[in-house]
PDB file of N, CA and C in Angstrom:
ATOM      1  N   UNK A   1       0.853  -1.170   0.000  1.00  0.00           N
ATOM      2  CA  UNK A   1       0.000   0.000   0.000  1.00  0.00           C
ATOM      3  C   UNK A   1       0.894   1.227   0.000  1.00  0.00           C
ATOM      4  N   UNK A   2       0.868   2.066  -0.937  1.00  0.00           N
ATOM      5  CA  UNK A   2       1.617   3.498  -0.639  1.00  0.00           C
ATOM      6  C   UNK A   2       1.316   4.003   0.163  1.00  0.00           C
ATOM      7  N   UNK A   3       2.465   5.107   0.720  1.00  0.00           N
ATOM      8  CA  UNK A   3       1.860   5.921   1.889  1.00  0.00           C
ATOM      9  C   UNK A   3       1.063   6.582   1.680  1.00  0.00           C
ATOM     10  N   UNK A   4       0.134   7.070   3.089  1.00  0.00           N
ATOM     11  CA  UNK A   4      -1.283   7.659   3.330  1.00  0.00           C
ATOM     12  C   UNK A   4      -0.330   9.425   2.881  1.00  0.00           C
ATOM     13  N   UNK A   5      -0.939  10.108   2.544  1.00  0.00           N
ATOM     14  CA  UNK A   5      -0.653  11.539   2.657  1.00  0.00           C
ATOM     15  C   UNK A   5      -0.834  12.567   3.929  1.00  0.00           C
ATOM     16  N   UNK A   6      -0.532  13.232   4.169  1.00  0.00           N
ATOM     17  CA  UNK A   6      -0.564  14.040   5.019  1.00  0.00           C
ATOM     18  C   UNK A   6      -1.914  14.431   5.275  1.00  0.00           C
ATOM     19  N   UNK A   7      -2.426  14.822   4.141  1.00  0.00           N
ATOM     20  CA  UNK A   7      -4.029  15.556   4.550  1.00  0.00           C
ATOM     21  C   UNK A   7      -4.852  14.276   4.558  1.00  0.00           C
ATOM     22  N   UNK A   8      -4.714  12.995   4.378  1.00  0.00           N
ATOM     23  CA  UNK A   8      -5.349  11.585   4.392  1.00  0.00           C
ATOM     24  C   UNK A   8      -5.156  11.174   5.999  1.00  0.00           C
ATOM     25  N   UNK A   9      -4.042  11.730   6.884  1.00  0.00           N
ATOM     26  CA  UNK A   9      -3.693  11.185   7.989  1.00  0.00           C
ATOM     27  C   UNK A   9      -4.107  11.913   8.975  1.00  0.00           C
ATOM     28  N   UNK A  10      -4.472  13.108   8.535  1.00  0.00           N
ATOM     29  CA  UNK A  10      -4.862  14.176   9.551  1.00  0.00           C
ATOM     30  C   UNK A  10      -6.378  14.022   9.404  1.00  0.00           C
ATOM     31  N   UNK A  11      -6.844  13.750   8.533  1.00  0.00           N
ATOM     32  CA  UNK A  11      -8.300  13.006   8.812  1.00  0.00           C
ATOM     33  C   UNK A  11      -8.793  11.919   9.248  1.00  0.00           C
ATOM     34  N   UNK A  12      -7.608  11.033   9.362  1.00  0.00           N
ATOM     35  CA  UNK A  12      -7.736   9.321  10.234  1.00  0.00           C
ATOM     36  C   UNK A  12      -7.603  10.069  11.594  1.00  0.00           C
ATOM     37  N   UNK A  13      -6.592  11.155  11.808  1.00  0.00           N
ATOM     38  CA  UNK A  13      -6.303  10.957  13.284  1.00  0.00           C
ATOM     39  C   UNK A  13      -7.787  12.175  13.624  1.00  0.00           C
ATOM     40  N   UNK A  14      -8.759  12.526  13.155  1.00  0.00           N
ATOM     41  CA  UNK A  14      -9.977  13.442  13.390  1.00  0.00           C
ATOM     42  C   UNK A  14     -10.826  12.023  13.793  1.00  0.00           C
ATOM     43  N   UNK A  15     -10.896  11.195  12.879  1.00  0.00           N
ATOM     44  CA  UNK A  15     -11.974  10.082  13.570  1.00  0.00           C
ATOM     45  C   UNK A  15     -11.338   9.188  14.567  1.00  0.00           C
ATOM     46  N   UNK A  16     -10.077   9.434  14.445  1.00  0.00           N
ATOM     47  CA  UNK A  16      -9.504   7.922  15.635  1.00  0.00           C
ATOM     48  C   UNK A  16      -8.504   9.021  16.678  1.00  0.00           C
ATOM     49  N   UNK A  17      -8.511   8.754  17.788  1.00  0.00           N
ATOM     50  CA  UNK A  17      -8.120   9.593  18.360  1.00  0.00           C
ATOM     51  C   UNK A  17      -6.877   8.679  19.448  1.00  0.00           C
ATOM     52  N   UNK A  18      -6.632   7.632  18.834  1.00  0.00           N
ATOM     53  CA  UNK A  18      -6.639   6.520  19.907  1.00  0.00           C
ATOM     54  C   UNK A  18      -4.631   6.287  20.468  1.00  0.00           C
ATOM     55  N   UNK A  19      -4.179   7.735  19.510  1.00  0.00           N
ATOM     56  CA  UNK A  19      -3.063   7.701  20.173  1.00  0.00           C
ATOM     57  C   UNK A  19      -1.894   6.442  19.134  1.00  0.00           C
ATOM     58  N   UNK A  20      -2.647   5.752  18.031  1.00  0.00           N
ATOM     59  CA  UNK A  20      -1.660   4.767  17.429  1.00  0.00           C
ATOM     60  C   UNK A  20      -1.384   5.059  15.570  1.00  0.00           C
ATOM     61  N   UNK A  21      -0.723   4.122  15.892  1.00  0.00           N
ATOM     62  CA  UNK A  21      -0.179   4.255  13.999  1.00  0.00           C
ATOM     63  C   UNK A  21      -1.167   4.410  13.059  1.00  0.00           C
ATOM     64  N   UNK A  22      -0.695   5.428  12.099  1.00  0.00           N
ATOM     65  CA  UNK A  22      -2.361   5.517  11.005  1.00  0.00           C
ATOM     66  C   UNK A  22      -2.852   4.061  10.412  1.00  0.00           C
ATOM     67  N   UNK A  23      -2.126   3.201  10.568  1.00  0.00           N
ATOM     68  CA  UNK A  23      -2.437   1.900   9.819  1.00  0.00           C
ATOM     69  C   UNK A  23      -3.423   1.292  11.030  1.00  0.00           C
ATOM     70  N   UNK A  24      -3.063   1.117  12.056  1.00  0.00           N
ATOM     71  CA  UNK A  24      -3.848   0.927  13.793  1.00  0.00           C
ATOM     72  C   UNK A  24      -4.626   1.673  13.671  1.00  0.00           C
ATOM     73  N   UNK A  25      -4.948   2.600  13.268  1.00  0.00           N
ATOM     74  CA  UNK A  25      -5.894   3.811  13.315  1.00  0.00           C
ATOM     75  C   UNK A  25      -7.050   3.156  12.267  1.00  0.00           C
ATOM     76  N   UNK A  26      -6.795   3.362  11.221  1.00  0.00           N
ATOM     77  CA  UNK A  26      -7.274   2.406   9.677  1.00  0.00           C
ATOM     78  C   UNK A  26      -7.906   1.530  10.241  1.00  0.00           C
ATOM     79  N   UNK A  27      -7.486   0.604  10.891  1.00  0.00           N
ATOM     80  CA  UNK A  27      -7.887  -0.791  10.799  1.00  0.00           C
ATOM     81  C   UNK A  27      -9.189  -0.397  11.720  1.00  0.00           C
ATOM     82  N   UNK A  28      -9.427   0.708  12.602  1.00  0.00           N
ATOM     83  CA  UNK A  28     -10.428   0.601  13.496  1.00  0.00           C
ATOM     84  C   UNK A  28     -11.390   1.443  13.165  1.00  0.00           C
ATOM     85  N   UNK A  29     -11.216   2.515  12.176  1.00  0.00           N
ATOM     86  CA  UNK A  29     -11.971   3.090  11.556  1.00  0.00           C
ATOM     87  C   UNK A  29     -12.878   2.230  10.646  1.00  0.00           C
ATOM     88  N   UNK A  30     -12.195   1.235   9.420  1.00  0.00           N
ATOM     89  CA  UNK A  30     -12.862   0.484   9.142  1.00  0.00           C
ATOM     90  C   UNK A  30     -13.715  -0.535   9.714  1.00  0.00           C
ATOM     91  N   UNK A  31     -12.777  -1.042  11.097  1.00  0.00           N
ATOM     92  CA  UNK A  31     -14.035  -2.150  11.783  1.00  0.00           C
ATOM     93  C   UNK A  31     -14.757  -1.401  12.167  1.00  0.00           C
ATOM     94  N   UNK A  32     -15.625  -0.416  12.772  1.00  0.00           N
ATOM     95  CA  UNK A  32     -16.088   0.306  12.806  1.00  0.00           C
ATOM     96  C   UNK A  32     -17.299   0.786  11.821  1.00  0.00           C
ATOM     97  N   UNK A  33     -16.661   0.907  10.337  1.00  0.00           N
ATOM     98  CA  UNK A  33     -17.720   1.227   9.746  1.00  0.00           C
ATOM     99  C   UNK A  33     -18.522  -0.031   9.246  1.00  0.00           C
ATOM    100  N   UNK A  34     -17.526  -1.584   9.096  1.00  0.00           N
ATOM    101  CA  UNK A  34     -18.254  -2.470   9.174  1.00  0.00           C
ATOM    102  C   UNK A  34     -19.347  -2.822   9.867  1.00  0.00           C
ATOM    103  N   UNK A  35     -19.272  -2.338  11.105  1.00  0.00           N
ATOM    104  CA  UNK A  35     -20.151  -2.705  12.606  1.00  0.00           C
ATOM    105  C   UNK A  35     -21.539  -1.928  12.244  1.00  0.00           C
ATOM    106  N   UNK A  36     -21.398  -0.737  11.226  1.00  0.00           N
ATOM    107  CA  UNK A  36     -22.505   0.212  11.224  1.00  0.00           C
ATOM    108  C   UNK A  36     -23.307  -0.122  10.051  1.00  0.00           C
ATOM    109  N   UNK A  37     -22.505  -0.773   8.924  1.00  0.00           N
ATOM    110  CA  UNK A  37     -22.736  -1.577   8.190  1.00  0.00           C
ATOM    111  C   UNK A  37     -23.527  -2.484   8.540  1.00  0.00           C
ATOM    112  N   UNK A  38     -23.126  -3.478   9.091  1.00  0.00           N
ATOM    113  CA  UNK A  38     -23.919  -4.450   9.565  1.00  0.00           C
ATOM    114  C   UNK A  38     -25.164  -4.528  10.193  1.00  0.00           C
ATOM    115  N   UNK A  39     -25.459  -3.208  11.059  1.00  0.00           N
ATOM    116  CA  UNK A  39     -26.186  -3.039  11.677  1.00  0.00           C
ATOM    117  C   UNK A  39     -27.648  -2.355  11.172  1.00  0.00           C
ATOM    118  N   UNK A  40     -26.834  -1.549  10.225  1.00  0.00           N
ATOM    119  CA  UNK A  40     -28.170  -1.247   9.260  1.00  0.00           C
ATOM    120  C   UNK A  40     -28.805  -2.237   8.449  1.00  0.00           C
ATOM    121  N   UNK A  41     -27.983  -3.316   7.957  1.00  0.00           N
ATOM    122  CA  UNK A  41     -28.266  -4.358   7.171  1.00  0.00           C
ATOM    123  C   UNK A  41     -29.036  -5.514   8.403  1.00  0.00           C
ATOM    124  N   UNK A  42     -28.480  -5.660   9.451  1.00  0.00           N
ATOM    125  CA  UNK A  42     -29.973  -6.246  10.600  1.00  0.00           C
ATOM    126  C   UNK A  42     -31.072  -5.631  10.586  1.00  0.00           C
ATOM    127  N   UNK A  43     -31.165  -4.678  10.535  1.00  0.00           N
ATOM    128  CA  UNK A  43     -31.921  -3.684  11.023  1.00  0.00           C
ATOM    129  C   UNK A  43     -33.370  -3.589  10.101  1.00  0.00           C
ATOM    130  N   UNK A  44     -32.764  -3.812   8.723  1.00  0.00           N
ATOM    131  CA  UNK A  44     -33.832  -4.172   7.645  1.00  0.00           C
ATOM    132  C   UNK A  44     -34.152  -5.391   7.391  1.00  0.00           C
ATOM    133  N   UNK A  45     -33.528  -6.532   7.385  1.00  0.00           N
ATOM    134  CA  UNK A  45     -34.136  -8.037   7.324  1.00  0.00           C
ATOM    135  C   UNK A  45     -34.791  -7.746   8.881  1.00  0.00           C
ATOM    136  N   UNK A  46     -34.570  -7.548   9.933  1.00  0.00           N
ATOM    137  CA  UNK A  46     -35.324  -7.295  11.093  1.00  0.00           C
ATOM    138  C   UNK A  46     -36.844  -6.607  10.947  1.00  0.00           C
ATOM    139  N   UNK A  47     -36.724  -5.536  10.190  1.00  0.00           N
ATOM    140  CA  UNK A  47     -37.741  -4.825   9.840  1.00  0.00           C
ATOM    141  C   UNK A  47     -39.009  -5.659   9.116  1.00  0.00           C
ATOM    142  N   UNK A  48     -38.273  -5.937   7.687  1.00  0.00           N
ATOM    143  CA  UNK A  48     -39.102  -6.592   7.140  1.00  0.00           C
ATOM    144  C   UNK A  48     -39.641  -8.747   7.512  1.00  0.00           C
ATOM    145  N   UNK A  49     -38.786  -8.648   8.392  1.00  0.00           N
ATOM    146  CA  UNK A  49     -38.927 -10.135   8.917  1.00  0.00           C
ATOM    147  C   UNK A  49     -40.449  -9.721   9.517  1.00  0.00           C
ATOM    148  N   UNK A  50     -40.385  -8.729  10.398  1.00  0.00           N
ATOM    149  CA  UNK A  50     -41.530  -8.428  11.417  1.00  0.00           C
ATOM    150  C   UNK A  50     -42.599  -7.834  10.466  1.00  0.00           C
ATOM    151  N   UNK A  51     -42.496  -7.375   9.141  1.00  0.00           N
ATOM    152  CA  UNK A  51     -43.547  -6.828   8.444  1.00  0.00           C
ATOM    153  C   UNK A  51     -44.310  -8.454   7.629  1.00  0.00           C
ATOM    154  N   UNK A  52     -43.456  -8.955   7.391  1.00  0.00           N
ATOM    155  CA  UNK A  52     -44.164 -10.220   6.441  1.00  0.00           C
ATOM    156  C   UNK A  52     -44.336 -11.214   7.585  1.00  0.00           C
ATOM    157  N   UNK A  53     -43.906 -11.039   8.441  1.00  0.00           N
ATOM    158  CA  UNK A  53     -44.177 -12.289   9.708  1.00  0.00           C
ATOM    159  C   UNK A  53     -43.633 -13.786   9.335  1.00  0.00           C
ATOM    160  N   UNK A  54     -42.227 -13.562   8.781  1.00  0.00           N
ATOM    161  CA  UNK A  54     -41.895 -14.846   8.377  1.00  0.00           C
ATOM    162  C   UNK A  54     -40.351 -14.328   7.898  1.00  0.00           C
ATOM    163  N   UNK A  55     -39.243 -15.618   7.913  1.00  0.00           N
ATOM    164  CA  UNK A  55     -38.048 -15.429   7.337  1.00  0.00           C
ATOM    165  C   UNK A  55     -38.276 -15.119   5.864  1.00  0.00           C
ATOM    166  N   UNK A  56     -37.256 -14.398   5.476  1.00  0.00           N
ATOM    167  CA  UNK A  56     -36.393 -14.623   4.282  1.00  0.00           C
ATOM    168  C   UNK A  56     -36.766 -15.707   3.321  1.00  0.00           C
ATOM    169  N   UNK A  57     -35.970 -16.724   3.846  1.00  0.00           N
ATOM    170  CA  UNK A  57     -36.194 -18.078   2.928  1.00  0.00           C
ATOM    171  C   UNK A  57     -37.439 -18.817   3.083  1.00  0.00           C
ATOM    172  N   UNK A  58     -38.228 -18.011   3.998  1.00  0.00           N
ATOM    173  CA  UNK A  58     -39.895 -18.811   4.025  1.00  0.00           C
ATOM    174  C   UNK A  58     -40.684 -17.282   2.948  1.00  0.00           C
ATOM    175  N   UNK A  59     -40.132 -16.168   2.997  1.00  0.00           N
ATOM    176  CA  UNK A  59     -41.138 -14.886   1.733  1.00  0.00           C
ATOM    177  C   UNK A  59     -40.511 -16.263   0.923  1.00  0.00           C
ATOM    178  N   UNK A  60     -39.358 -15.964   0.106  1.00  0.00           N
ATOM    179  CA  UNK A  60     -38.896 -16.843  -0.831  1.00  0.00           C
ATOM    180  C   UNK A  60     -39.043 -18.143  -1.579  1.00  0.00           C
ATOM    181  N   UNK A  61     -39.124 -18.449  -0.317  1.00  0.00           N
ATOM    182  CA  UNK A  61     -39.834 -20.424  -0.806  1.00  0.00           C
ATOM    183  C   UNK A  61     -41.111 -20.246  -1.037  1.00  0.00           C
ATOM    184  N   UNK A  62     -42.279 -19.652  -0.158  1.00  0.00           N
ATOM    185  CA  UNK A  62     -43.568 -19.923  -0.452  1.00  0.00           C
ATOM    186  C   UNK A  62     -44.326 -19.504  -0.878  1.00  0.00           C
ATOM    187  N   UNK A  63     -43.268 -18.560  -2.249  1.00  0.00           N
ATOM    188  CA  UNK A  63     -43.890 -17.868  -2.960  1.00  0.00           C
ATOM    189  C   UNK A  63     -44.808 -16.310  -2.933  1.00  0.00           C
ATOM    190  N   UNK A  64     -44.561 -15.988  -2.075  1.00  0.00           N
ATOM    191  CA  UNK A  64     -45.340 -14.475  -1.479  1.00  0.00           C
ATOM    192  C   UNK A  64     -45.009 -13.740  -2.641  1.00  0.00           C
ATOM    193  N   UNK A  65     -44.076 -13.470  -3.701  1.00  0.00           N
ATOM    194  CA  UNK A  65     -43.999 -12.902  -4.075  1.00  0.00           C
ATOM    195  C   UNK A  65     -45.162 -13.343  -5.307  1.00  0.00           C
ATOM    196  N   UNK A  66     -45.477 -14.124  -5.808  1.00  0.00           N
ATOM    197  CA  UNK A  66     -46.669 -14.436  -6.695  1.00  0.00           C
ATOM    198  C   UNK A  66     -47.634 -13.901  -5.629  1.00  0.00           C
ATOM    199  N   UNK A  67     -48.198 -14.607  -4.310  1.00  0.00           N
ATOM    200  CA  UNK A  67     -49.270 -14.086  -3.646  1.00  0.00           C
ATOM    201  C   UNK A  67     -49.575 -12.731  -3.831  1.00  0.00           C
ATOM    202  N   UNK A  68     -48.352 -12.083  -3.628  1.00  0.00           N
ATOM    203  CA  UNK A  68     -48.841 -10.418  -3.326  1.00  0.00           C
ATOM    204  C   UNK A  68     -48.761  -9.997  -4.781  1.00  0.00           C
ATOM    205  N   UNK A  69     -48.978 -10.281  -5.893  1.00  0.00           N
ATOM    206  CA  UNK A  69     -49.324  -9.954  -7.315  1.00  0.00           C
ATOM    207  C   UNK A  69     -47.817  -9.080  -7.794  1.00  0.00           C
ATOM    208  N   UNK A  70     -46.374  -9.706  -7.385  1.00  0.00           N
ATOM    209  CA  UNK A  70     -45.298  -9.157  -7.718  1.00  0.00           C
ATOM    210  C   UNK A  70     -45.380  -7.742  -8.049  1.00  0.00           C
ATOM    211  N   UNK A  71     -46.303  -6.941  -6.523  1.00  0.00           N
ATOM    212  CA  UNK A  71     -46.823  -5.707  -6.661  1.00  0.00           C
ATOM    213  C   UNK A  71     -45.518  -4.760  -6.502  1.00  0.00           C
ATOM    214  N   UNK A  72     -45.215  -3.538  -6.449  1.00  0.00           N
ATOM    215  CA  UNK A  72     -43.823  -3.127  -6.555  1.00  0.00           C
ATOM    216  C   UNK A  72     -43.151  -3.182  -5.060  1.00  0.00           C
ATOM    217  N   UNK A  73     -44.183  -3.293  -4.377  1.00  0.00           N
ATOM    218  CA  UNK A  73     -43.695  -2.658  -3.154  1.00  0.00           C
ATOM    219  C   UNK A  73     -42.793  -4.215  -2.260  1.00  0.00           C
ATOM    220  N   UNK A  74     -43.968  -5.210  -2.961  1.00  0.00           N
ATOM    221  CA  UNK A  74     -42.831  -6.894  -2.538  1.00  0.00           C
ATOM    222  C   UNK A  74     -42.018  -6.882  -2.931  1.00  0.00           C
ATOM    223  N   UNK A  75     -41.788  -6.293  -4.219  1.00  0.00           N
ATOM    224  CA  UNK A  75     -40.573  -6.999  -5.172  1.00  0.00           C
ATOM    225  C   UNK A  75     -39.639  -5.958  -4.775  1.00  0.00           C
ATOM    226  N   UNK A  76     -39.756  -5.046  -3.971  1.00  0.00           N
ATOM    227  CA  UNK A  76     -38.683  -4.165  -3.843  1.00  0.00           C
ATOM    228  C   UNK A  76     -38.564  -4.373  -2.353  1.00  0.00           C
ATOM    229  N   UNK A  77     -39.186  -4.644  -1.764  1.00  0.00           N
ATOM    230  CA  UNK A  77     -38.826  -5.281  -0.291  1.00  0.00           C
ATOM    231  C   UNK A  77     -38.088  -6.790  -0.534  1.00  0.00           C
ATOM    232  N   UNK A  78     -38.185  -7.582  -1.216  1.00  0.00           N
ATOM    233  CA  UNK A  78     -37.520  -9.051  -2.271  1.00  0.00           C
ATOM    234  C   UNK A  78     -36.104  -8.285  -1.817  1.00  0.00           C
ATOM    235  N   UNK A  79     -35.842  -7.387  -2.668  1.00  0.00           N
ATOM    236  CA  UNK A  79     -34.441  -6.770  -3.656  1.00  0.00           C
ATOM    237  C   UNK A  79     -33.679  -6.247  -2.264  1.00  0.00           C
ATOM    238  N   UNK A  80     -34.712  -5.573  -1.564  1.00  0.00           N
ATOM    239  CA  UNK A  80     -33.713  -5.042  -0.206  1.00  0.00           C
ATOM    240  C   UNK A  80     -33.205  -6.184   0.794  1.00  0.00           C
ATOM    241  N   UNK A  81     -34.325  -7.415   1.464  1.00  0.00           N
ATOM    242  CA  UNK A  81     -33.914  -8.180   2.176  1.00  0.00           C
ATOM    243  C   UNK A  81     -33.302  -8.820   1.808  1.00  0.00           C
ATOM    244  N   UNK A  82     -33.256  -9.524   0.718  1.00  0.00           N
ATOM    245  CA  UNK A  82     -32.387 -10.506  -0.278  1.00  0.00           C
ATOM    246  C   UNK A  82     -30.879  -9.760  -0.211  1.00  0.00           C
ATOM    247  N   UNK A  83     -30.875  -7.911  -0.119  1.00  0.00           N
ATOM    248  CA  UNK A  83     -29.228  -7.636  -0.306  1.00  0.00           C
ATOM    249  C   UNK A  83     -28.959  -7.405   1.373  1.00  0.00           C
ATOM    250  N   UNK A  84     -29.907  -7.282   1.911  1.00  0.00           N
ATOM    251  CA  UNK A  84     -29.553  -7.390   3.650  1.00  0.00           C
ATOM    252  C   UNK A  84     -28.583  -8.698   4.001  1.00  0.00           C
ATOM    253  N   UNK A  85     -29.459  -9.771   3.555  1.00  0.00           N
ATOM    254  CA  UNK A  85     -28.914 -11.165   3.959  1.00  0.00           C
ATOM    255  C   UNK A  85     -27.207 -11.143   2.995  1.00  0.00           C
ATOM    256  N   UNK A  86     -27.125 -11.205   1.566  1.00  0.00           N
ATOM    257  CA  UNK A  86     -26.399 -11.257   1.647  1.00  0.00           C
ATOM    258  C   UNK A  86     -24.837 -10.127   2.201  1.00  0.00           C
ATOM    259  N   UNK A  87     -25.527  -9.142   2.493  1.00  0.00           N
ATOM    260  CA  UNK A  87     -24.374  -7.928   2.865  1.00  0.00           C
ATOM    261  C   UNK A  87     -24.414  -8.566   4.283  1.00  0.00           C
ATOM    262  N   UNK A  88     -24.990  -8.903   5.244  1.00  0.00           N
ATOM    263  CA  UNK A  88     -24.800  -9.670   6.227  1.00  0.00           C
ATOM    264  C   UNK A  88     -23.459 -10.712   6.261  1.00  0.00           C
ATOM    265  N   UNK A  89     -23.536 -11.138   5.530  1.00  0.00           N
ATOM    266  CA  UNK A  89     -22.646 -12.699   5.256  1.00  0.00           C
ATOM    267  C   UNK A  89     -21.685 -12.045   5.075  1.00  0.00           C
ATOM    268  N   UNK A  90     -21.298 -11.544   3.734  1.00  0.00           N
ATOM    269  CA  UNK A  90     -19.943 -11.070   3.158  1.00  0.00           C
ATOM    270  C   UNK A  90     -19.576  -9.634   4.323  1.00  0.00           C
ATOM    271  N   UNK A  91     -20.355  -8.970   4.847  1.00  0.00           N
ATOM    272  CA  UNK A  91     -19.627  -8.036   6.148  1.00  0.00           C
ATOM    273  C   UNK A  91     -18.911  -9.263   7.030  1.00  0.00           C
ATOM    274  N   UNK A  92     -19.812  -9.673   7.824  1.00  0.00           N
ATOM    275  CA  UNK A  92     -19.101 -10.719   8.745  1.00  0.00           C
ATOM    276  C   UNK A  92     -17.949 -11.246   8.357  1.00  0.00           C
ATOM    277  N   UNK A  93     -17.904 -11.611   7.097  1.00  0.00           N
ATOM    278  CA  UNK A  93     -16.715 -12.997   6.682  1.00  0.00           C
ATOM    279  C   UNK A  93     -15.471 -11.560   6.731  1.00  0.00           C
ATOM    280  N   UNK A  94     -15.561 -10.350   5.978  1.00  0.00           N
ATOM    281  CA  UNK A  94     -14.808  -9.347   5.947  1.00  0.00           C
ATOM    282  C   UNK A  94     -14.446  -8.854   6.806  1.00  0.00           C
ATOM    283  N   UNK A  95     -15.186  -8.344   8.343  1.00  0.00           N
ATOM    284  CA  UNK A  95     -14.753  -8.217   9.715  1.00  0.00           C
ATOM    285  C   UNK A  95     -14.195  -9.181  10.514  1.00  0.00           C
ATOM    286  N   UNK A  96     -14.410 -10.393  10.023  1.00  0.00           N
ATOM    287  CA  UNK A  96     -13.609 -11.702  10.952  1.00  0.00           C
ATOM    288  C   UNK A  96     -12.198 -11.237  10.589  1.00  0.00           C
ATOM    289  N   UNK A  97     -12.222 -10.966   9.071  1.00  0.00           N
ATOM    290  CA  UNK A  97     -10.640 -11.239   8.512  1.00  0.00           C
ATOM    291  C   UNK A  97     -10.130 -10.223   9.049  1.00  0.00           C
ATOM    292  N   UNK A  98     -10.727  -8.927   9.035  1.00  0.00           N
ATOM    293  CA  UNK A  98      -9.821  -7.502   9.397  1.00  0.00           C
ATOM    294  C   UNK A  98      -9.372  -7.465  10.676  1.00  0.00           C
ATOM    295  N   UNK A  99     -10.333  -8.218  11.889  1.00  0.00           N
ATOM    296  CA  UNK A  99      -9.966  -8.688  13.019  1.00  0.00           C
ATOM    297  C   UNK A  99      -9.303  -9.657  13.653  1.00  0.00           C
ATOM    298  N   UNK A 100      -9.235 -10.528  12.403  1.00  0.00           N
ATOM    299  CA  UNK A 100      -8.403 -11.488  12.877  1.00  0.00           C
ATOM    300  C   UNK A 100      -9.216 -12.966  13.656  1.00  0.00           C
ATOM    301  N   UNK A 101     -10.734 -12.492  13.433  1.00  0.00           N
ATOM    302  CA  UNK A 101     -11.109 -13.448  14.171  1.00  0.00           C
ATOM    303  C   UNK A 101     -11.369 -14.909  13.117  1.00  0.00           C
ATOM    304  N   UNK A 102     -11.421 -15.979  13.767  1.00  0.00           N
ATOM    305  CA  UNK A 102     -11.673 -17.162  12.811  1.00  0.00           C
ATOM    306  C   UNK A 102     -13.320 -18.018  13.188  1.00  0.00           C
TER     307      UNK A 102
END
């Protein structure tokens, strides 16, 4: 990675205050925005779990989306929970790695 620039480092050390190396700094800024990431992405399969009264893979399997006449408002609730779940997965697998966790 080339070095960060001066005016790139003086804006890591505005959000991280934590006293360590801009790369230490980096790494927690990003876990961080993962965490907020993630959380918005619960936050809507949560939402819409409690609006259809059923998982994901039960809208999906049992067809709701024919039931509700592939009206815009399913098929675009489809498109959001469907990218919840998977931005779920691929955050996690991406914050394990940045953390180190297994």
């Amino acid at each position: 990675m080339p070095g960060i620039s001066e005016k790139i480092s003086q804006f890591i050390d505005h959000l991280e205050k934590s006293g360590k190396d801009s790369e230490s700094k980096l790494v927690i800024i990003l876990e961080n925005e993962y965490r907020r990431r993630l959380n918005r992405y619960h936050l809507i399969a949560r939402l819409l779990k409690k609006k259809y009264k059923m998982s994901f893979e039960e809208f999906r399997d049992k067809g709701e989306m024919k039931r509700l006449n592939y009206s815009l408002e399913a098929e675009s609730d489809f498109c959001d929970w469907e990218m919840a779940i998977t931005g779920i997965e691929y955050l996690k697998k991406n914050l394990a790695e940045l953390v180190g966790e297994k």
